[in-house]
N, C-alpha and C. Protein backbone atom coordinates (compact mmCIF):
# COMPACT_ATOMS: atom_id res chain seq x y z
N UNK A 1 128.30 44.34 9.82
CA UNK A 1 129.41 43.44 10.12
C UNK A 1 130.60 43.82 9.26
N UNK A 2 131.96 43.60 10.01
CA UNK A 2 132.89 44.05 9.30
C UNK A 2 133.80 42.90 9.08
N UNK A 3 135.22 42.98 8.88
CA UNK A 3 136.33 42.14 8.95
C UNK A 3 135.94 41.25 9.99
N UNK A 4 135.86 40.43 10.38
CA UNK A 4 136.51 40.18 12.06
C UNK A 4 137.54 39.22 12.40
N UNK A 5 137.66 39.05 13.86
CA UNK A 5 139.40 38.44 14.19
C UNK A 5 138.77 37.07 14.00
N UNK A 6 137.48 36.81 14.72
CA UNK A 6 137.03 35.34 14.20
C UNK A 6 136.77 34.69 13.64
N UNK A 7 137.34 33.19 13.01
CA UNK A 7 136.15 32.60 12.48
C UNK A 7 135.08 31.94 12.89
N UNK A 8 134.29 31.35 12.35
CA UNK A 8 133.20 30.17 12.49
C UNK A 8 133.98 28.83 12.68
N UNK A 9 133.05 28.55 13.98
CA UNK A 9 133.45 27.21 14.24
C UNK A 9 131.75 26.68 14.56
N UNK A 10 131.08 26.67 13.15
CA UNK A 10 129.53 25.77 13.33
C UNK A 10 129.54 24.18 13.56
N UNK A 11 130.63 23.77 12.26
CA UNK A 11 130.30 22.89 12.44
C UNK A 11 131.21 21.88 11.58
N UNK A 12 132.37 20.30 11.84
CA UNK A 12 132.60 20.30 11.19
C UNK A 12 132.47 19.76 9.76
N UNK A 13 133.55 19.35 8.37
CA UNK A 13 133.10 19.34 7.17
C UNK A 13 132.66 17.61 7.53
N UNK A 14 131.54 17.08 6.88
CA UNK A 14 131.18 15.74 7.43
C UNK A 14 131.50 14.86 5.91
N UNK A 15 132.27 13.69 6.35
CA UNK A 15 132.49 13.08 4.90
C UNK A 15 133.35 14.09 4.07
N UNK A 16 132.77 13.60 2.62
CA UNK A 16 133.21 14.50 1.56
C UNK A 16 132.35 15.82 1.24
N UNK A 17 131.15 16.10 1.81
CA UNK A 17 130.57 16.97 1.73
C UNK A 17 130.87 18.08 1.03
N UNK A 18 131.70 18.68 1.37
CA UNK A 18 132.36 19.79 1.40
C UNK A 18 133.85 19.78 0.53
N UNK A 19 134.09 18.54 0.14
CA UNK A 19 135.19 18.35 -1.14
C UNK A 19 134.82 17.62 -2.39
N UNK A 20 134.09 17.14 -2.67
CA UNK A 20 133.20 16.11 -3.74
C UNK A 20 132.64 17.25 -5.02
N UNK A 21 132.57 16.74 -5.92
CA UNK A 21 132.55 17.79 -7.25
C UNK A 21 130.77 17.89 -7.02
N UNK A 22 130.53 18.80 -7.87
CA UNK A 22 128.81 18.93 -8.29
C UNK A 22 128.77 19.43 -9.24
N UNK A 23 127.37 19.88 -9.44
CA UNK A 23 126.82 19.92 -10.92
C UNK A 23 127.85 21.16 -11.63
N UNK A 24 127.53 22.31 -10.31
CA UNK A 24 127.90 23.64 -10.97
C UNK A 24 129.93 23.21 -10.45
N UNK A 25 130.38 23.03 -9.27
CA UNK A 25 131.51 22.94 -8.96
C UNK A 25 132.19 21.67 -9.25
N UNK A 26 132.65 21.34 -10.89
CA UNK A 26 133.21 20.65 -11.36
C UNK A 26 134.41 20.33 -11.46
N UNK A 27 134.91 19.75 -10.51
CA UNK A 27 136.17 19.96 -9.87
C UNK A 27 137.25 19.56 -10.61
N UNK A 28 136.40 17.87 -11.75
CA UNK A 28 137.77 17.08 -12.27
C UNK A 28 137.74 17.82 -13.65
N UNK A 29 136.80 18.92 -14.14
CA UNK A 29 137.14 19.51 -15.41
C UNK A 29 138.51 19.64 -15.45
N UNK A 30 139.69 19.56 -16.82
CA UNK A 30 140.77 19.50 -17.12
C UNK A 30 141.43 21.06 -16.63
N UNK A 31 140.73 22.32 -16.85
CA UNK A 31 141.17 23.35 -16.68
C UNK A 31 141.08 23.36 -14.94
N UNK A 32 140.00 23.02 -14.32
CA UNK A 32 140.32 23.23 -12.90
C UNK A 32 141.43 22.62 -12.41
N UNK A 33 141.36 21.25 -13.04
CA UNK A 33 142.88 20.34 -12.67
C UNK A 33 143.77 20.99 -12.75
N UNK A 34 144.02 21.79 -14.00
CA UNK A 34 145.23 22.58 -14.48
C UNK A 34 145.44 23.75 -12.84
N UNK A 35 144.83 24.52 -13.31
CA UNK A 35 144.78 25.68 -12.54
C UNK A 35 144.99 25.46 -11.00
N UNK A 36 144.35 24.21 -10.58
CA UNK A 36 144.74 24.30 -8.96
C UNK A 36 146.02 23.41 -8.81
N UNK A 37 146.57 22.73 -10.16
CA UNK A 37 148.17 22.00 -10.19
C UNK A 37 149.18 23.48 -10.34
N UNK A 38 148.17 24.32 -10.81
CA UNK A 38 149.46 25.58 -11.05
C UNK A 38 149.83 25.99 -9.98
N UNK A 39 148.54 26.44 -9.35
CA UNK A 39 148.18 27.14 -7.68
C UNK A 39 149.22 26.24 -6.26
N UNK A 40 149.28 24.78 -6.85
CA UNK A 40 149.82 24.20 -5.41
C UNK A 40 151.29 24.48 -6.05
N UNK A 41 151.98 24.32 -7.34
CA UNK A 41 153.05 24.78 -7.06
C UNK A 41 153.70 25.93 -6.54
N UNK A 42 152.95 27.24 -6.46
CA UNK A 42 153.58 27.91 -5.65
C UNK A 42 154.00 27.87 -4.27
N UNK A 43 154.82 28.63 -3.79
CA UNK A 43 155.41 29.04 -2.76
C UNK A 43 154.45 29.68 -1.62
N UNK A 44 154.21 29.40 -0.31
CA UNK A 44 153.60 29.74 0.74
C UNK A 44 152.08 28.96 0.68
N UNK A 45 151.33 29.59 1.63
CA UNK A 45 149.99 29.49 1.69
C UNK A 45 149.13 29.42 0.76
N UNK A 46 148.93 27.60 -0.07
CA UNK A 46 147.42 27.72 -0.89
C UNK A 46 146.38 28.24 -0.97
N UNK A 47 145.99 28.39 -0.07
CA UNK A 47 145.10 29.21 0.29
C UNK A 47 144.68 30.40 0.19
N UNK A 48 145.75 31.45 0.52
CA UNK A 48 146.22 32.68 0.11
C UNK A 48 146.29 33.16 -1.49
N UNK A 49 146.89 32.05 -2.40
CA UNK A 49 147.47 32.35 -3.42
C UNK A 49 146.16 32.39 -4.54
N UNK A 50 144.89 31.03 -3.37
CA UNK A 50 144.13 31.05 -3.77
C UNK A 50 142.90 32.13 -4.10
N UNK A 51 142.87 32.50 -2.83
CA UNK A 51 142.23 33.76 -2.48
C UNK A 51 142.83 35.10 -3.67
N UNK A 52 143.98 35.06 -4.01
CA UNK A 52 144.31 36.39 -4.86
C UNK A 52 144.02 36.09 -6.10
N UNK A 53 143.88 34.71 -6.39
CA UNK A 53 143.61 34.62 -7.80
C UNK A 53 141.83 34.68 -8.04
N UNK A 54 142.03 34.60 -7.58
CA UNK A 54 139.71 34.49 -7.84
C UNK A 54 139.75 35.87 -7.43
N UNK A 55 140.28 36.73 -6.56
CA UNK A 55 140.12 37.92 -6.16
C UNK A 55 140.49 39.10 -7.15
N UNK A 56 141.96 38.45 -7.84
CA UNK A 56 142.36 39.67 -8.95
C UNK A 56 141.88 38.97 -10.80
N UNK A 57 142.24 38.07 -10.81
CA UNK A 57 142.34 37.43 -11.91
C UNK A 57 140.89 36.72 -12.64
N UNK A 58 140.45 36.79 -11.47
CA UNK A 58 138.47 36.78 -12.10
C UNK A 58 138.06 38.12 -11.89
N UNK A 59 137.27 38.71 -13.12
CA UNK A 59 136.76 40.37 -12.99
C UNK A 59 135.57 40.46 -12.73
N UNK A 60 135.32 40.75 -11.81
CA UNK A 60 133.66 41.01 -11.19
C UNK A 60 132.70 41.80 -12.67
N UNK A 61 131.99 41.31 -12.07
CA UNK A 61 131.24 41.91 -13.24
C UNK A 61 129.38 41.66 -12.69
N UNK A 62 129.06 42.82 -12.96
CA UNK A 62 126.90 42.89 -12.17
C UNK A 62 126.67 42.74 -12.94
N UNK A 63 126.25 41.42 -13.33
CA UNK A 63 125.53 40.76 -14.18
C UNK A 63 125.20 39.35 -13.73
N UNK A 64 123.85 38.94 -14.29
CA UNK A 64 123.99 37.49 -13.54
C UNK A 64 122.98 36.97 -14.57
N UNK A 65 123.81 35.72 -15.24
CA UNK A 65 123.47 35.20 -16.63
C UNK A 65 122.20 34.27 -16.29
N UNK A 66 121.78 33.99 -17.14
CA UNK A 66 120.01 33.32 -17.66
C UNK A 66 120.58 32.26 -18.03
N UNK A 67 121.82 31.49 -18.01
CA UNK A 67 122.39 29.64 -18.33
C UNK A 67 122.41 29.39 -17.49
N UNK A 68 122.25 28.57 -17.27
CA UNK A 68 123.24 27.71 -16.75
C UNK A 68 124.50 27.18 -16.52
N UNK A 69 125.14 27.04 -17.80
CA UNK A 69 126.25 26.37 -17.77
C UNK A 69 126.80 27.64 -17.36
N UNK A 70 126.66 28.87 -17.73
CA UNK A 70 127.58 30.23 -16.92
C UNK A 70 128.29 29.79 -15.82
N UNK A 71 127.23 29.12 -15.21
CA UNK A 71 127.40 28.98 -13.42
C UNK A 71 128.23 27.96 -13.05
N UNK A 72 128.96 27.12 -13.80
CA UNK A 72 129.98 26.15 -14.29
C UNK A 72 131.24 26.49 -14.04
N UNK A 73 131.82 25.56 -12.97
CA UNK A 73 133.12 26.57 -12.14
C UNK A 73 134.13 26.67 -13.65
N UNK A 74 134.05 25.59 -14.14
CA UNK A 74 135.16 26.09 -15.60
C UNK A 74 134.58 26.81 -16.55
N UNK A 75 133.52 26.89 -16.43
CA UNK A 75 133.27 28.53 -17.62
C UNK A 75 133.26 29.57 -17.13
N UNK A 76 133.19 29.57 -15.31
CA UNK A 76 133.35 30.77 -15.39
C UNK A 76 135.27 31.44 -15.39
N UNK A 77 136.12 30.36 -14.72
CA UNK A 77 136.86 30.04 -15.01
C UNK A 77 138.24 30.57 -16.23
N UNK A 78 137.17 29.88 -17.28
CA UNK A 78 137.44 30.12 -18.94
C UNK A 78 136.68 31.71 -19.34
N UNK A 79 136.22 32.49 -18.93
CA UNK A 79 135.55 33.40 -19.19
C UNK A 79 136.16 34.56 -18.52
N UNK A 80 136.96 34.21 -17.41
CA UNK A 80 137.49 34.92 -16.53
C UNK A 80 136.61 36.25 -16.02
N UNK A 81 135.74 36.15 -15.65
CA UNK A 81 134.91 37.01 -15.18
C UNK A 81 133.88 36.34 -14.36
N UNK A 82 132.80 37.17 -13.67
CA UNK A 82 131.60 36.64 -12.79
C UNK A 82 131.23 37.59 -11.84
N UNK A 83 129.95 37.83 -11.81
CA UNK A 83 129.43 38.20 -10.54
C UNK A 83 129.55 37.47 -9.16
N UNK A 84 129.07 37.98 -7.93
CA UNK A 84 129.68 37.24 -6.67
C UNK A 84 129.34 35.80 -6.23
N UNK A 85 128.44 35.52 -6.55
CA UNK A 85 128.36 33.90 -6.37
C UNK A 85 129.20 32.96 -7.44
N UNK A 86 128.97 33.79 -8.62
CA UNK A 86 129.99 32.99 -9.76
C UNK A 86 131.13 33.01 -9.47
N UNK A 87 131.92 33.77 -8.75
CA UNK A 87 133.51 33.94 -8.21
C UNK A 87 133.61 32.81 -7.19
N UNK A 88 132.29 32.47 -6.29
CA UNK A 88 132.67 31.67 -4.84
C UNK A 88 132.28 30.07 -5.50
N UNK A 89 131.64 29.94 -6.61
CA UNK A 89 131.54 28.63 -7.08
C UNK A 89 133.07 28.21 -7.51
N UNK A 90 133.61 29.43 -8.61
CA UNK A 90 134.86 28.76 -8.68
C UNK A 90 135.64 28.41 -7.83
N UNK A 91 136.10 29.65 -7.02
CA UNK A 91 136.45 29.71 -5.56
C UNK A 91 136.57 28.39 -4.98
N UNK A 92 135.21 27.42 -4.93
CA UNK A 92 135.18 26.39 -3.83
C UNK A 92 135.65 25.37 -5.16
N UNK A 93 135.38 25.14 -6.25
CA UNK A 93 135.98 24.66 -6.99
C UNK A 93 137.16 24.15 -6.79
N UNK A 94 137.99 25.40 -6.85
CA UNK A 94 139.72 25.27 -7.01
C UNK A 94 139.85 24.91 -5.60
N UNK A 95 139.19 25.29 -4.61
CA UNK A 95 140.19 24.68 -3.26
C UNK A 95 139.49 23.54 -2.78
N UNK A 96 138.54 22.78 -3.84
CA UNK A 96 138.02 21.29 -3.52
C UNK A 96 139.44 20.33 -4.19
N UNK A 97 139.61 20.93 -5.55
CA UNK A 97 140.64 20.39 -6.35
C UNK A 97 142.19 20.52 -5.70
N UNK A 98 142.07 21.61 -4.52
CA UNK A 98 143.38 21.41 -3.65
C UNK A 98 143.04 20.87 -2.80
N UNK A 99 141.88 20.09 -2.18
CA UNK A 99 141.67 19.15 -1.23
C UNK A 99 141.39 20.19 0.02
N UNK A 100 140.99 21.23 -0.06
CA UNK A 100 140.63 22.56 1.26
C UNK A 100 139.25 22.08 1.17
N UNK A 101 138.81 21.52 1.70
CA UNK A 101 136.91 21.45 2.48
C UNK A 101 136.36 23.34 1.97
N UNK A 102 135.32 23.16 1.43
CA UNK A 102 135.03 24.76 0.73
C UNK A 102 133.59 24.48 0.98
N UNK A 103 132.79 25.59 1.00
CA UNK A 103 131.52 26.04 0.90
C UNK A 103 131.18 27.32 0.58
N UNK A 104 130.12 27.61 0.21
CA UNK A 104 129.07 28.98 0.28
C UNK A 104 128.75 29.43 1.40
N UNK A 105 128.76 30.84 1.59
CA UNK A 105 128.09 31.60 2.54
C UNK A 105 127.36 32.57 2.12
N UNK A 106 125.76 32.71 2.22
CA UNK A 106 125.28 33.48 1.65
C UNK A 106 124.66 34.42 2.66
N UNK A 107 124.62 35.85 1.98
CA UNK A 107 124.66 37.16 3.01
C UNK A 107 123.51 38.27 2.31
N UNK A 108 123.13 39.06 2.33
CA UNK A 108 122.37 39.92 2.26
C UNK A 108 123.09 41.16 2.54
N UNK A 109 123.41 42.34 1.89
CA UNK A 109 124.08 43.29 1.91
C UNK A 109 123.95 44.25 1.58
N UNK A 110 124.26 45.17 2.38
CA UNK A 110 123.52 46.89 1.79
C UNK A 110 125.08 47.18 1.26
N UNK A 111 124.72 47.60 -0.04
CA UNK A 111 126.08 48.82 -0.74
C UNK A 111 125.81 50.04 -0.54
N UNK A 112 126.03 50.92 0.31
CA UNK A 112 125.99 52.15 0.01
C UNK A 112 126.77 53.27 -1.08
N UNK A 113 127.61 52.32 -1.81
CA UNK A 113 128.19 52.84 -3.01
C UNK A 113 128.22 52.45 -4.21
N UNK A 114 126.99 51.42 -4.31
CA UNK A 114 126.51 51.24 -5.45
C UNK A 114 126.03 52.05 -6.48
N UNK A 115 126.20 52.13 -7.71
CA UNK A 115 126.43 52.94 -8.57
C UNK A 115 124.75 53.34 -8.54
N UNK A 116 124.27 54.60 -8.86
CA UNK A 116 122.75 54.90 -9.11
C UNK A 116 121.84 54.11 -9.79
N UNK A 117 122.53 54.43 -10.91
CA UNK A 117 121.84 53.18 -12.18
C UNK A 117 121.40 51.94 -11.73
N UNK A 118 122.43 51.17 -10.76
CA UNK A 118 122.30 50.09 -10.76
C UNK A 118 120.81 50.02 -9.63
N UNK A 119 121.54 50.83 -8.54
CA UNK A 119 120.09 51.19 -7.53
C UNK A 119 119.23 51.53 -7.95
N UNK A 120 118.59 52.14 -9.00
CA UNK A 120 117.27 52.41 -9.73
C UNK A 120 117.22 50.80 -10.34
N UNK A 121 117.86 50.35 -11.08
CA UNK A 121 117.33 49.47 -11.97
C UNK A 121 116.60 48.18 -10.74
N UNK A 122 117.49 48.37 -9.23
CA UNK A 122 117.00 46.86 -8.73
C UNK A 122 115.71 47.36 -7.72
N UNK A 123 115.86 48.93 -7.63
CA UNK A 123 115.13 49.20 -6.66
C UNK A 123 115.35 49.46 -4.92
N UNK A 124 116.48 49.35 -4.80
CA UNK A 124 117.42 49.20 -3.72
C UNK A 124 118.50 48.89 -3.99
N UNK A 125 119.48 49.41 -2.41
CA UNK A 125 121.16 48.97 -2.66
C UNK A 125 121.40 47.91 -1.69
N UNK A 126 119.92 47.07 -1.62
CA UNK A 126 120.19 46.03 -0.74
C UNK A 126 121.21 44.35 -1.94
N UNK A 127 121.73 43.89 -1.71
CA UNK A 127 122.01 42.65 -2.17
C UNK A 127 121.71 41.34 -2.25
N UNK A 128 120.56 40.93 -2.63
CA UNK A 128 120.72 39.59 -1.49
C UNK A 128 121.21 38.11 -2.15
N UNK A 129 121.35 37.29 -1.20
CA UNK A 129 122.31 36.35 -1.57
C UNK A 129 123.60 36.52 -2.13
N UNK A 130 124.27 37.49 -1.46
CA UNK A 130 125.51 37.49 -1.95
C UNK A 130 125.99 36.44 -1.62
N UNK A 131 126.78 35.31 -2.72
CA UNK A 131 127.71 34.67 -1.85
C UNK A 131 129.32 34.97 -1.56
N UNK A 132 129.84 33.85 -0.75
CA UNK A 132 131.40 33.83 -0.14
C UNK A 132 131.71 32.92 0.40
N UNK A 133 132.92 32.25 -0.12
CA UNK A 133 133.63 31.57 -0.26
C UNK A 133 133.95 30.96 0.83
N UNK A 134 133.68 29.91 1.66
CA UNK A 134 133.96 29.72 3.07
C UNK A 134 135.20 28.44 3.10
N UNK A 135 135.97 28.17 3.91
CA UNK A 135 137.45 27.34 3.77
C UNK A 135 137.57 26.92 5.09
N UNK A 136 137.08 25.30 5.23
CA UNK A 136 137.85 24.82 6.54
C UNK A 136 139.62 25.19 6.77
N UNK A 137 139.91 25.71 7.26
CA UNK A 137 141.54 26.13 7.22
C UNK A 137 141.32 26.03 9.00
N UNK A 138 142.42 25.49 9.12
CA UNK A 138 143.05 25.04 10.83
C UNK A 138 141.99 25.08 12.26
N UNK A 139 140.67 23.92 11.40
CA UNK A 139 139.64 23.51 12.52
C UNK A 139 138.78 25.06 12.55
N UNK A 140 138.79 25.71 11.54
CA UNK A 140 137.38 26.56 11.71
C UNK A 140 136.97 27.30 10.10
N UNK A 141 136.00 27.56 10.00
CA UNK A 141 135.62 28.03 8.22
C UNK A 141 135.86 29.85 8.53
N UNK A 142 136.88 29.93 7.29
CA UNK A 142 137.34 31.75 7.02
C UNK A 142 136.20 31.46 5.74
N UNK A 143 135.68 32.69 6.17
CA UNK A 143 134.86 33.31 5.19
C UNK A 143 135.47 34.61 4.70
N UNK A 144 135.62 33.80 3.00
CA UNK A 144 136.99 34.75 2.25
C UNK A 144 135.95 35.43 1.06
N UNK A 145 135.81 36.53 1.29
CA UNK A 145 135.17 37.34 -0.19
C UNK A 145 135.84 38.32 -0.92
N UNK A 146 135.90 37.39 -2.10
CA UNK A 146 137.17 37.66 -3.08
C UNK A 146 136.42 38.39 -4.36
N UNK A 147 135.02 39.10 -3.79
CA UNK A 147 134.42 39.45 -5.25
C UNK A 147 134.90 40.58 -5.89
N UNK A 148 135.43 41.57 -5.15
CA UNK A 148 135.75 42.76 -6.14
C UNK A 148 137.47 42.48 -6.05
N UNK A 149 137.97 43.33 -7.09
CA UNK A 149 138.96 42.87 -7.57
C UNK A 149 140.25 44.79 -6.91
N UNK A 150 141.41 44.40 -6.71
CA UNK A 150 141.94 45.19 -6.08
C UNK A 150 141.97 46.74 -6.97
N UNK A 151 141.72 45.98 -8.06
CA UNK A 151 142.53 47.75 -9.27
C UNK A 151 141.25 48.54 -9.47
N UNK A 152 139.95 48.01 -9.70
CA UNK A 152 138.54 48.63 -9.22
C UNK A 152 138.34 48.74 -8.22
N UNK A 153 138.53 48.50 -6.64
CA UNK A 153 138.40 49.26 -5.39
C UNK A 153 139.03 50.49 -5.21
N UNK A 154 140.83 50.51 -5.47
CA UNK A 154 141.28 51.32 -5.56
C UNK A 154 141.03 52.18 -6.38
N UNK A 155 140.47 52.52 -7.66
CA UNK A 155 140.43 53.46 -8.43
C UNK A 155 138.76 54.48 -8.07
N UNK A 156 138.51 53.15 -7.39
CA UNK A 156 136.90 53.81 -6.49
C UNK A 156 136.73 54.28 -5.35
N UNK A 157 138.09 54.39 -5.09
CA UNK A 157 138.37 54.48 -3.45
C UNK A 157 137.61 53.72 -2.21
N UNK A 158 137.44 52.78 -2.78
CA UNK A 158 137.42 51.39 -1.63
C UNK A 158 138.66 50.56 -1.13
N UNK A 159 138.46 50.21 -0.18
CA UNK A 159 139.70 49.23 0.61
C UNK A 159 139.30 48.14 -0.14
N UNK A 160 140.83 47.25 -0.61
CA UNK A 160 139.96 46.07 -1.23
C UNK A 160 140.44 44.95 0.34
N UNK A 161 139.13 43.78 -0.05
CA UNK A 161 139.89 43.13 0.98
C UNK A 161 141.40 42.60 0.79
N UNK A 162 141.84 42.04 1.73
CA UNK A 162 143.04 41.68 1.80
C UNK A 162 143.16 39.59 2.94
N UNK A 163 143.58 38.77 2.35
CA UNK A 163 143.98 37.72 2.76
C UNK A 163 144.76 38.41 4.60
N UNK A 164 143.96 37.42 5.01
CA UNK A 164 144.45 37.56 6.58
C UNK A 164 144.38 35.38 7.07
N UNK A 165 145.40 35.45 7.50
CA UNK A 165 144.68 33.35 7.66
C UNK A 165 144.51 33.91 9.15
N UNK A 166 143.51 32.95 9.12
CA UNK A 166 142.83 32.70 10.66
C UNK A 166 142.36 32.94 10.95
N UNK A 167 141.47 34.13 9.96
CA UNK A 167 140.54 35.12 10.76
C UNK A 167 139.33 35.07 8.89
N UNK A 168 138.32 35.30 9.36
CA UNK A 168 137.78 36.25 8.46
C UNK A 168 138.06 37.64 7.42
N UNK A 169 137.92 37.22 6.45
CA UNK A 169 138.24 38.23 5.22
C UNK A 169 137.04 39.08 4.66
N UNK A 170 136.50 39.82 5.18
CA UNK A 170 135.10 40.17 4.48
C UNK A 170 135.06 41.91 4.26
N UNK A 171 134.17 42.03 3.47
CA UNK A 171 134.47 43.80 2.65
C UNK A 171 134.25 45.01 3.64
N UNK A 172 134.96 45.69 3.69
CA UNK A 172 134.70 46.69 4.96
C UNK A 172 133.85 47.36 5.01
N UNK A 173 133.71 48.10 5.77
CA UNK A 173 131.99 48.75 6.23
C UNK A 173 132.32 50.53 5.78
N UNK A 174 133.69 50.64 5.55
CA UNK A 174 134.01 51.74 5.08
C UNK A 174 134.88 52.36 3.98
N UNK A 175 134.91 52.82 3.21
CA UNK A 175 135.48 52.95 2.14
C UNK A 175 136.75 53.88 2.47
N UNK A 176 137.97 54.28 1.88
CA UNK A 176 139.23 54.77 1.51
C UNK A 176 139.45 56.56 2.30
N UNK A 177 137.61 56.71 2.39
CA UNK A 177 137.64 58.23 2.68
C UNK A 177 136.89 58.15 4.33
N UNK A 178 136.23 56.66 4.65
CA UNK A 178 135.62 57.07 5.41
C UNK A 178 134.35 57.11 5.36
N UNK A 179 133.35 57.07 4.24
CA UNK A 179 132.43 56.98 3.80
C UNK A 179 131.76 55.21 3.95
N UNK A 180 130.32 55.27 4.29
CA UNK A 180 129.54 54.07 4.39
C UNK A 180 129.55 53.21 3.22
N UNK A 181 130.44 51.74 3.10
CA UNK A 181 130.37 50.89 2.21
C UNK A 181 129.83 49.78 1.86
N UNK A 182 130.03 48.82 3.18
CA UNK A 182 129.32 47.29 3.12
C UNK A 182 128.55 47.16 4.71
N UNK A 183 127.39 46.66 4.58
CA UNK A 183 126.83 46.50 5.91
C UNK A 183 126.57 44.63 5.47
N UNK A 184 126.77 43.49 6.07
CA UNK A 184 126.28 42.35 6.20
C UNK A 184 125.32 42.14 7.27
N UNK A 185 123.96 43.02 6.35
CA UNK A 185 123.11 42.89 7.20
C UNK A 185 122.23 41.47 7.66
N UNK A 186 122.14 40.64 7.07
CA UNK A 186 122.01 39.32 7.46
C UNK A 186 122.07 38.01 6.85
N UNK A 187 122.42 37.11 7.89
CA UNK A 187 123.27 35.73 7.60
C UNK A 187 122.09 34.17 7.49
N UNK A 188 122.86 34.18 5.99
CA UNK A 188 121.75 33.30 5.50
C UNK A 188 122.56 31.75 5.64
N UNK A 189 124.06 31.80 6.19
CA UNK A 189 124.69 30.68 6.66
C UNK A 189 125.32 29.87 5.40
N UNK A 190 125.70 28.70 6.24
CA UNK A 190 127.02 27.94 5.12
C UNK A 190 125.89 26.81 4.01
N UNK A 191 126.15 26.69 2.53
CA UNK A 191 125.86 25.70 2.43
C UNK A 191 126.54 25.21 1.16
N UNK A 192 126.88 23.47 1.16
CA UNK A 192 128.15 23.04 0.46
C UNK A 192 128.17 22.86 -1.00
N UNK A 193 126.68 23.12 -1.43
CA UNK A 193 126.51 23.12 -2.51
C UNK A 193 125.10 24.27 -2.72
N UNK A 194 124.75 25.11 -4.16
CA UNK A 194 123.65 25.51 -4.77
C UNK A 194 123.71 25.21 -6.54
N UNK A 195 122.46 24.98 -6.38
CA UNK A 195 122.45 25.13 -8.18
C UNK A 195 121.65 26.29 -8.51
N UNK A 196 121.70 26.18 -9.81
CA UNK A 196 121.09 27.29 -10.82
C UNK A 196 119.88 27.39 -10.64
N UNK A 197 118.90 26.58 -10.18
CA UNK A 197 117.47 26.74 -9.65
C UNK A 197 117.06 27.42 -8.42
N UNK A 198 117.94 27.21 -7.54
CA UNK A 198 118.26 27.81 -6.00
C UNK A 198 118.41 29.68 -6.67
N UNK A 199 119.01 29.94 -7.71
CA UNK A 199 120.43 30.82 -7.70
C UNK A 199 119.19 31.79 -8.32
N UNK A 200 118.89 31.10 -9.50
CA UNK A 200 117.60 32.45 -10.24
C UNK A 200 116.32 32.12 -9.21
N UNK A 201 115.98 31.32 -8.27
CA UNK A 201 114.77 31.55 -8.20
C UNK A 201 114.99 32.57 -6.61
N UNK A 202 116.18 33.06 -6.15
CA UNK A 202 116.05 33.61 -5.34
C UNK A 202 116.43 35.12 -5.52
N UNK A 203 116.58 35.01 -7.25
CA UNK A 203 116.81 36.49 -7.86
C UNK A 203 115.08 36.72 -7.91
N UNK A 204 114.30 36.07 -8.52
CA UNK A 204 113.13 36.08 -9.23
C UNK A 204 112.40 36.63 -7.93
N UNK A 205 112.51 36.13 -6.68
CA UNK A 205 112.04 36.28 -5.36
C UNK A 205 112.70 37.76 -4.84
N UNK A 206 113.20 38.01 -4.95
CA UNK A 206 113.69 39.77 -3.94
C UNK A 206 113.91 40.35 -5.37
N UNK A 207 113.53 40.13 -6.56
CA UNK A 207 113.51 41.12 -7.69
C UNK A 207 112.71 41.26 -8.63
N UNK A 208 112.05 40.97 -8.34
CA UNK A 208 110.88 39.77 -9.05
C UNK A 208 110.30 40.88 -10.75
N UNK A 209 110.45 42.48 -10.11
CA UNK A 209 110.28 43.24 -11.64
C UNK A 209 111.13 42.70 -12.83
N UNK A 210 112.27 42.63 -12.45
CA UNK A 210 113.09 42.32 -13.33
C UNK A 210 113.16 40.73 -14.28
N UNK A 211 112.44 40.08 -13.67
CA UNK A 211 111.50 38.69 -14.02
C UNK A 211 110.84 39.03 -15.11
């Protein structure tokens, strides 16, 4: 699966579901307040502005911490860094605190340009549970994945994604040269909340050596 022109129209956000704080997406923390009061003052599309800031200004990073509190939309936040579910917690964070209906989408993903090391250490360049950031925006959910950051795609010669409204935002299937990059090989669907028990026990489950 690549970009596409569509979004999802499953289903819509019911109640507060999908805007209401939780354990890990702590919405009224003072710094999220801050940060999404900064975000609505700008100019154009919240949404957008939103998407570039979790996209450039949080630094990806393959690692995925043994706390808890890591997983804490304001530490990760305050830490300015995170692996891909830690980016889409904040992610739904900040656009709960702008009042955007947000969720998880979790995916399963082959990298074919995952670094060696990393493919020896997991045993595959499969991914699973990647998450992404999903946004009721104008009666349907864009699924926005903001995990790698533009100045490391480019220097790796990957396309980074790019904000499109209306459509789906997701990592391309080909890299800068042409070469095999992201396959979303399968869809594990929307959901409005996960915690830290969900998060390691489905590392512990498709990785289980590393346990």
């Amino acid at each position: 699966m690549e970009e596409t022109g569509s979004a999802a129209v499953i289903s819509t956000p019911s109640n507060d579901e999908f805007l209401r704080a939780t354990t890990l997406m702590d919405i009224h923390h003072p710094r999220i307040q801050e940060t999404a009061s900064r975000l609505r003052k700008r100019s154009g599309d919240p949404a957008r502005q939103l998407f570039y800031f979790i996209r450039d200004q949080i630094r990806y990073v393959f690692m995925v911490p043994r706390k808890r509190e890591r997983f804490l939309a304001s530490s990760v936040l305050n830490a300015q860094r995170g692996f891909c579910t830690q980016k889409a917690i904040l992610f739904c964070a900040l656009a709960r605190a702008l009042q955007i209906p947000a969720g998880i989408w979790f995916y399963d993903i082959v990298d074919a340009t995952l670094d060696t090391q990393i493919a020896a250490l997991l045993k595959t360049r499969t991914l699973y549970r990647h998450g992404v950031a999903a946004l009721w925006l104008q009666g349907a959910w864009r699924r926005l994945d903001a995990t790698l950051d533009s100045d490391s795609t480019l220097r790796k010669g990957l396309k980074p994604v790019e904000y499109r409204p209306l459509a789906d935002c997701l990592m391309p299937s080909r890299t800068s040269g042409g070469a095999r990059h992201i396959d979303y090989v399968r869809d594990h669907g929307l959901v409005s909340d996960v915690s830290f028990d969900q998060i390691t026990g489905w590392f512990r489950e498709t990785y289980p050596h590393l346990f």
